[in-house]
N, C-alpha and C. Protein backbone atom coordinates (compact mmCIF):
# COMPACT_ATOMS: atom_id res chain seq x y z
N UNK A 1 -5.24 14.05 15.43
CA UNK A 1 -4.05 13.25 15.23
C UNK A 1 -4.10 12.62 13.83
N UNK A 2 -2.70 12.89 12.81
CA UNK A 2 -3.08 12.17 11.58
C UNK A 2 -3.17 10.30 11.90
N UNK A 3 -3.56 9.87 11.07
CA UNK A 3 -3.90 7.92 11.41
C UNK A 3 -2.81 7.58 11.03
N UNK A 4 -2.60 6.26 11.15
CA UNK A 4 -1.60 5.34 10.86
C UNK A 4 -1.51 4.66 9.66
N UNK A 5 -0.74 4.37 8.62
CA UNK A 5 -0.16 3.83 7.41
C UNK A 5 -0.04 2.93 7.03
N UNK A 6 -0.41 2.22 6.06
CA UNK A 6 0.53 0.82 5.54
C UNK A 6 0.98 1.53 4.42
N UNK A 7 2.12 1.09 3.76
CA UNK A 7 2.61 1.65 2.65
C UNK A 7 3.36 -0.04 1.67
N UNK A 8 2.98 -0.16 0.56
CA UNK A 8 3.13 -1.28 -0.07
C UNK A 8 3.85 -0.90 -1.27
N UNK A 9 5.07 -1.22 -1.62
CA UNK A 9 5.75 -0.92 -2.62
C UNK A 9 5.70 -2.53 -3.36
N UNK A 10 5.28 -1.85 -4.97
CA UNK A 10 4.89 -3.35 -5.66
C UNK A 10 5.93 -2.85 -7.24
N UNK A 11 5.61 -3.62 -8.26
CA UNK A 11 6.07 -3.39 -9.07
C UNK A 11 5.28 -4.34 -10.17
N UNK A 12 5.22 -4.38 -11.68
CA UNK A 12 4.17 -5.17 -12.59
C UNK A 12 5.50 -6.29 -12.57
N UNK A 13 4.63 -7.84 -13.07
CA UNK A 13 5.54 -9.02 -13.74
C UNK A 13 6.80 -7.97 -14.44
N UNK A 14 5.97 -7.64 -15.30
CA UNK A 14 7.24 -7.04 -16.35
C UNK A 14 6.83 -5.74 -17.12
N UNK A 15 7.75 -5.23 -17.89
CA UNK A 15 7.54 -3.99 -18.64
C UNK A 15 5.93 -3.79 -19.55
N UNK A 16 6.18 -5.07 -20.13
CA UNK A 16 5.14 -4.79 -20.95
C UNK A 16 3.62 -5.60 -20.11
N UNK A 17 3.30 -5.38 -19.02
CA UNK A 17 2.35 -5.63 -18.31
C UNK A 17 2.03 -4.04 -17.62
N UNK A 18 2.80 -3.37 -17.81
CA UNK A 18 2.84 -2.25 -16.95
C UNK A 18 1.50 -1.15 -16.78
N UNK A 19 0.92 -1.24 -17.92
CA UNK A 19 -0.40 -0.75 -18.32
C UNK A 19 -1.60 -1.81 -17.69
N UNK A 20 -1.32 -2.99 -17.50
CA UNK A 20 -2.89 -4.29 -17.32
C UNK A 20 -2.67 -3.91 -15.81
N UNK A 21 -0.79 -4.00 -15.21
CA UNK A 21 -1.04 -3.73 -13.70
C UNK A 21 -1.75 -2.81 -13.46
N UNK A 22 -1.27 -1.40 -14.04
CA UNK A 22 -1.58 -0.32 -12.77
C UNK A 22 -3.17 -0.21 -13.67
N UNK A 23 -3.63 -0.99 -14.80
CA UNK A 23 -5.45 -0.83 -14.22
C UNK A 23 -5.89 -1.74 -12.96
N UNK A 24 -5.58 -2.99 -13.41
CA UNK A 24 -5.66 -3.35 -12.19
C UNK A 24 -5.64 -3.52 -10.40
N UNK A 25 -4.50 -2.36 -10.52
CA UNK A 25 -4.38 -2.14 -9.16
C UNK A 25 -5.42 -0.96 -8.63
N UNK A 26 -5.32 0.26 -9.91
CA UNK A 26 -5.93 1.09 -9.31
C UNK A 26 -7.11 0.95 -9.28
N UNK A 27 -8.14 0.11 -10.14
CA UNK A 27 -9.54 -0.11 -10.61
C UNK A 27 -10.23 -1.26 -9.40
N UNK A 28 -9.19 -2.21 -9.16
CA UNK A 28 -9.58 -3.26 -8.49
C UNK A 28 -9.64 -3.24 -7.34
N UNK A 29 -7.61 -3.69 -7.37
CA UNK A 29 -6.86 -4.12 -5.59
C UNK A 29 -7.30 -2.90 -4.73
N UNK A 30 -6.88 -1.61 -5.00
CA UNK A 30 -6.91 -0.62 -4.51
C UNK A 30 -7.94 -0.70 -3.52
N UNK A 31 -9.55 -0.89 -4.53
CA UNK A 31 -10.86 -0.23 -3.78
C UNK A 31 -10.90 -1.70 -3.12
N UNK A 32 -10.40 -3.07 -3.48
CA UNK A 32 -11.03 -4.26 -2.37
C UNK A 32 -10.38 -4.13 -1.25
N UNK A 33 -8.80 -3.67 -0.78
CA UNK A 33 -8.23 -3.28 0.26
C UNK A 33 -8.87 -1.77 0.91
N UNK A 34 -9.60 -0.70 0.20
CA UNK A 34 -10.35 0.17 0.58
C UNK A 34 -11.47 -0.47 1.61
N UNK A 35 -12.14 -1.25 1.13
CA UNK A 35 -13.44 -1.22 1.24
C UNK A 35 -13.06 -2.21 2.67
N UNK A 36 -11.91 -3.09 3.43
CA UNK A 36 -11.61 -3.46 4.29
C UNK A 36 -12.06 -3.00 5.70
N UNK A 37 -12.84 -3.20 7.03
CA UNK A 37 -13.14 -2.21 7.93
C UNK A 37 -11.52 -1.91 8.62
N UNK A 38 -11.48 -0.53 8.78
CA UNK A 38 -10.02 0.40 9.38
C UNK A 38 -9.53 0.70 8.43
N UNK A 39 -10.06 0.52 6.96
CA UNK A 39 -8.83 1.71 6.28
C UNK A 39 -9.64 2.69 5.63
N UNK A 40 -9.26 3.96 6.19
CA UNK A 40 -9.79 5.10 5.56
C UNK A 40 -9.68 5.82 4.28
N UNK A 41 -8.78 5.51 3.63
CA UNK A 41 -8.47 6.15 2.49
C UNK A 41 -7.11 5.24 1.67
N UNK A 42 -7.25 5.27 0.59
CA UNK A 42 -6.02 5.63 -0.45
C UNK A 42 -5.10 6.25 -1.42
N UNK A 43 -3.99 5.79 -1.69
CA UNK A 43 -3.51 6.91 -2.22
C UNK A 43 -2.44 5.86 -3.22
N UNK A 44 -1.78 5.93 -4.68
CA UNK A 44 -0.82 5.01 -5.49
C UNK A 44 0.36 6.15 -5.96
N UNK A 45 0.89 6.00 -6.11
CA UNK A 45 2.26 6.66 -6.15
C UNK A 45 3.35 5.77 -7.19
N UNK A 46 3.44 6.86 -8.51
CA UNK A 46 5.12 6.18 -8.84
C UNK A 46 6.42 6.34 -8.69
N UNK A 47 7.30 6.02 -8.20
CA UNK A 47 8.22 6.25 -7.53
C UNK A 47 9.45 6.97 -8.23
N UNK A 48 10.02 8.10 -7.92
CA UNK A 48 10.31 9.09 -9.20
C UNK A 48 11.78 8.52 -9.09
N UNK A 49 12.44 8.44 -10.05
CA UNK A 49 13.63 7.64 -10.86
C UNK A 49 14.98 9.13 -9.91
N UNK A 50 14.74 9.69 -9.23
CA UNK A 50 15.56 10.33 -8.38
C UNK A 50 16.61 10.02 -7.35
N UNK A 51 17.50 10.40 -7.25
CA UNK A 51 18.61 9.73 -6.69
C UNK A 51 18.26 10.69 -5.08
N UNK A 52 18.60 10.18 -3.94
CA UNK A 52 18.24 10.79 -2.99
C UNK A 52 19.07 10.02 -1.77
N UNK A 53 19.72 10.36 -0.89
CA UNK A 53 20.65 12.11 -1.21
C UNK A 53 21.73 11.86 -2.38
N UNK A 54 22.28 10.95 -2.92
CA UNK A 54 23.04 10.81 -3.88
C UNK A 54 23.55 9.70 -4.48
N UNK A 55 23.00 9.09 -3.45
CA UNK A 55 23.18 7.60 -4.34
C UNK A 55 21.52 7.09 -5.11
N UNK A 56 21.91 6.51 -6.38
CA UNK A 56 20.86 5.76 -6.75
C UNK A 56 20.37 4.53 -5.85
N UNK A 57 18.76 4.54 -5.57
CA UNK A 57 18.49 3.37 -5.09
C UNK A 57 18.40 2.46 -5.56
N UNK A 58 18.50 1.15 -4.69
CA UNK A 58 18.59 -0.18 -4.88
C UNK A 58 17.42 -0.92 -4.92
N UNK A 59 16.67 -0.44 -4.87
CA UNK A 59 15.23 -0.75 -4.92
C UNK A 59 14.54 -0.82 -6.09
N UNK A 60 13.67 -2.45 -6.09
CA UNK A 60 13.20 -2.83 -7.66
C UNK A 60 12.02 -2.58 -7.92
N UNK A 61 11.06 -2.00 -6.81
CA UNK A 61 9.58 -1.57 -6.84
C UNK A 61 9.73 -0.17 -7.98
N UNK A 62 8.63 -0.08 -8.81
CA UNK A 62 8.47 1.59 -9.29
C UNK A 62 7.16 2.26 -8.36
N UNK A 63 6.35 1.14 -7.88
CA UNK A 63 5.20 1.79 -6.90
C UNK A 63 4.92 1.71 -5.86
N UNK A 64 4.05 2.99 -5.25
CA UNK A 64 3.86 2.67 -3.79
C UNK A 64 2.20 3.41 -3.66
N UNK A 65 1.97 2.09 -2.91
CA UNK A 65 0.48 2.62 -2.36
C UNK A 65 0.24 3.20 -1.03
N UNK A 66 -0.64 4.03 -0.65
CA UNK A 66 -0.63 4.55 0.55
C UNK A 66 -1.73 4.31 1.10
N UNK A 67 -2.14 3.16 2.38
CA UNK A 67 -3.31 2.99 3.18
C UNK A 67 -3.64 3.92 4.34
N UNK A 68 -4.63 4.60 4.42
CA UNK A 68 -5.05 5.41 5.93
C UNK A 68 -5.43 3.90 6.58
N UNK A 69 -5.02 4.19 8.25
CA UNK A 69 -6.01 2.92 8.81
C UNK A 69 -6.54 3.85 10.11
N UNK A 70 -7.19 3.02 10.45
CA UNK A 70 -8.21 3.68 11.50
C UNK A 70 -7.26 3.04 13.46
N UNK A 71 -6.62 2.19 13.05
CA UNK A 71 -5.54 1.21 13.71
C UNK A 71 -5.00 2.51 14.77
N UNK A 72 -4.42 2.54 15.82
CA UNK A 72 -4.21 3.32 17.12
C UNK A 72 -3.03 2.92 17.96
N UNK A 73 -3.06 1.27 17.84
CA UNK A 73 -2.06 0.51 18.37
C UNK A 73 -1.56 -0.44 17.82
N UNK A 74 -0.69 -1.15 18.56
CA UNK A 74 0.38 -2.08 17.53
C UNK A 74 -1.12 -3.64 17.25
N UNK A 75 -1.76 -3.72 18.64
CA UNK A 75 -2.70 -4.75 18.36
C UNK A 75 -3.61 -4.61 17.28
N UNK A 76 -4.04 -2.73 17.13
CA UNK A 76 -5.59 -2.98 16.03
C UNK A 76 -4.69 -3.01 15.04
N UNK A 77 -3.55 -2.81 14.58
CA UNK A 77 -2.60 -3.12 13.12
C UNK A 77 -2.84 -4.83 13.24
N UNK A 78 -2.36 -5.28 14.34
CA UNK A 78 -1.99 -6.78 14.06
C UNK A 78 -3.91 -7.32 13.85
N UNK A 79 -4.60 -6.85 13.91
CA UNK A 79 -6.10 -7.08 13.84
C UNK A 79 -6.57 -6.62 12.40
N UNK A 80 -6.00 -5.63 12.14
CA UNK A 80 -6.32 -5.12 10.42
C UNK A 80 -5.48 -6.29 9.44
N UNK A 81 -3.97 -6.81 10.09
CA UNK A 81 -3.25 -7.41 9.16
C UNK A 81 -3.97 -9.12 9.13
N UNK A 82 -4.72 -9.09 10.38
CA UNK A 82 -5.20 -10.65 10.62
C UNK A 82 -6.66 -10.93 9.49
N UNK A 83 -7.07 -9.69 9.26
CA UNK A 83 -8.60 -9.88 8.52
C UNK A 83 -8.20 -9.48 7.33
N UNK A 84 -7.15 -8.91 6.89
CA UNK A 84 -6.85 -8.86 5.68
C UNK A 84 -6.18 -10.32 5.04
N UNK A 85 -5.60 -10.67 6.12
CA UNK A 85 -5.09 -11.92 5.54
C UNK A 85 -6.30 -13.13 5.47
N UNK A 86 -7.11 -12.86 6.07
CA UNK A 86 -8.26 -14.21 5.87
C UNK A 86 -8.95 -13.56 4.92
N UNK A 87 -9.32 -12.17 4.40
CA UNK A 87 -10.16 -11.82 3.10
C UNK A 87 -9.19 -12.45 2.08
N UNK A 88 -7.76 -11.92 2.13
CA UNK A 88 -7.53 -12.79 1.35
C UNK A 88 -7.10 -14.16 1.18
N UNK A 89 -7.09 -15.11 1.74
CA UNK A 89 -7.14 -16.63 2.06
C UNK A 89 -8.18 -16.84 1.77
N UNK A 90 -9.29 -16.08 1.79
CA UNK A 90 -11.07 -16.53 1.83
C UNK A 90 -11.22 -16.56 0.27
N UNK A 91 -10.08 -15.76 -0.67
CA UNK A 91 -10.41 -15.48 -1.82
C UNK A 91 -11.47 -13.98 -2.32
N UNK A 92 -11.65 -13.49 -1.36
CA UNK A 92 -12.17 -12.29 -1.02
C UNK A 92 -11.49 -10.93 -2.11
N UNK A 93 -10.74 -11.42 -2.58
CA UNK A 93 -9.54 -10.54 -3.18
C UNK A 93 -9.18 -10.91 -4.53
N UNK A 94 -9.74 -10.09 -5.66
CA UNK A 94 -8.88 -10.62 -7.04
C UNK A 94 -7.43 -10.60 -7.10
N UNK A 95 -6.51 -11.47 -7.06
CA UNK A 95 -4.97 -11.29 -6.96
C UNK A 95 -4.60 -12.04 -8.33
N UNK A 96 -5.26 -11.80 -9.34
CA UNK A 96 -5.00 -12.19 -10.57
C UNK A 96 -4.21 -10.87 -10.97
N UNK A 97 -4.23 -10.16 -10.89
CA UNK A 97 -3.57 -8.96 -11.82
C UNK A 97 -2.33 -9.02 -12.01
N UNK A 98 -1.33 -8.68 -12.67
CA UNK A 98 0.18 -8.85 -13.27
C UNK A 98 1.03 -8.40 -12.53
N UNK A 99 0.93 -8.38 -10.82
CA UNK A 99 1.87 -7.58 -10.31
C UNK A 99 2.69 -8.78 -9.74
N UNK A 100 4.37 -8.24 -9.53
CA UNK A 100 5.02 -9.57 -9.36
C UNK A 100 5.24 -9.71 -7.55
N UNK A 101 4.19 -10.16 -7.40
CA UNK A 101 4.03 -10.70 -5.93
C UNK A 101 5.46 -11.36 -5.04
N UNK A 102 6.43 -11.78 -6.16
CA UNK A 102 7.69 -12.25 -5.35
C UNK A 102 8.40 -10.79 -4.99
N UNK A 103 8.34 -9.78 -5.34
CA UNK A 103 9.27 -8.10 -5.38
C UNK A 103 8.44 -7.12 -4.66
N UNK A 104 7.64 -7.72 -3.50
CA UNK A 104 6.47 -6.71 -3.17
C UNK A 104 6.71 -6.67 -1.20
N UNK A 105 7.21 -5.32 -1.12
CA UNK A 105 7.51 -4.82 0.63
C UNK A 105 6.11 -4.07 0.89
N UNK A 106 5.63 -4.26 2.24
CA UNK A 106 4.86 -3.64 2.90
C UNK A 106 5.30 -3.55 4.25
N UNK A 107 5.06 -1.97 5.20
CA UNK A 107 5.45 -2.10 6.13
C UNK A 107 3.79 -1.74 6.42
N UNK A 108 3.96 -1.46 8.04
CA UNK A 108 2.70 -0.19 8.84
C UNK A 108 3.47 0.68 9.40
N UNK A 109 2.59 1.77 10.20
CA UNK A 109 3.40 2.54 10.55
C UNK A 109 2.19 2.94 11.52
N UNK A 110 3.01 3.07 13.28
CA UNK A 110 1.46 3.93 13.74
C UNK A 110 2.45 5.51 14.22
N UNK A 111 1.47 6.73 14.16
CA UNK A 111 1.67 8.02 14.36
C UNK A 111 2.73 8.56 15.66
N UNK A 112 3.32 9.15 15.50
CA UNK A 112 4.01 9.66 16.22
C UNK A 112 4.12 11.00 16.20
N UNK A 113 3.49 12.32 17.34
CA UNK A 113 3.98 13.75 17.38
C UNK A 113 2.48 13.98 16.67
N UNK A 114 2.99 15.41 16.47
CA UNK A 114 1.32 15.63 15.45
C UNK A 114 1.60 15.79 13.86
N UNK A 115 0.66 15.70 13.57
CA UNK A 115 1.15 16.35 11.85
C UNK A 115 1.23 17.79 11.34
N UNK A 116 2.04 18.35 10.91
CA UNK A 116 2.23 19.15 10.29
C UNK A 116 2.13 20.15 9.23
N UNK A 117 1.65 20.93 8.38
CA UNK A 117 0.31 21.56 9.47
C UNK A 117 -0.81 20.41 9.71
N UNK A 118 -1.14 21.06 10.83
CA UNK A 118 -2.26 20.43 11.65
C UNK A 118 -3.63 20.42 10.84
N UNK A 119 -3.63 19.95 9.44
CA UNK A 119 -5.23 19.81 9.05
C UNK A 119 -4.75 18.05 8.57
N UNK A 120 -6.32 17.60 7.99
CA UNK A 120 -6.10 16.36 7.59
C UNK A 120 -5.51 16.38 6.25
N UNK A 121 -5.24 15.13 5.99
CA UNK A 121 -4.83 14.91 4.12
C UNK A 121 -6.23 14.91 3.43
């Protein structure tokens, strides 16, 4: 069965931060939310300036990160989102980097059906 998702669409303060963010995200945030117990993998993504199905989106993020979690049910999500939030409350987490924290969506997502083809990512 493929695992379950968080997906975090962020974006930098501003243009000309755009280079300090994405070291930061990918060098830093990335591997301290990696290294979390239940998430298996990552993945950062920029979000391609494509109109889809034909309207331009409305959306102010340019990035999206992709979390594997090890999570099964709606509780071990609400258990991954509870220890992520005290690593970071604990300070556990550099959140200095230039990303603008007021413009930033995250959902989860748990699996449904099988995946397609049937190998892993």
């Amino acid at each position: 069965m493929h695992k379950s998702i968080m997906i975090v669409l962020s974006k930098p303060v501003s243009q000309e931060d755009e280079e300090a963010y994405n070291r930061w995200y990918s060098d830093v945030h990335l591997a301290e939310i990696v290294a979390l117990p239940g998430v298996t993998g990552a993945a950062r993504y920029k979000i391609a300036e494509l109109a889809l199905p034909s309207e331009p989106s409305k959306r102010t993020q340019k990035y999206i990160a992709i979390y594997e979690l090890t999570a099964n049910t709606e509780a071990e999500l609400q258990a991954f989102v509870d220890n992520m939030n005290a690593s970071i409350g604990a300070g556990n987490f550099d959140m200095s980097g230039p990303m603008d924290f007021n413009d930033v969506d995250a959902m989860l997502a748990l699996p449904i059906g099988r995946r397609l083809p049937e190998q892993e990512l």
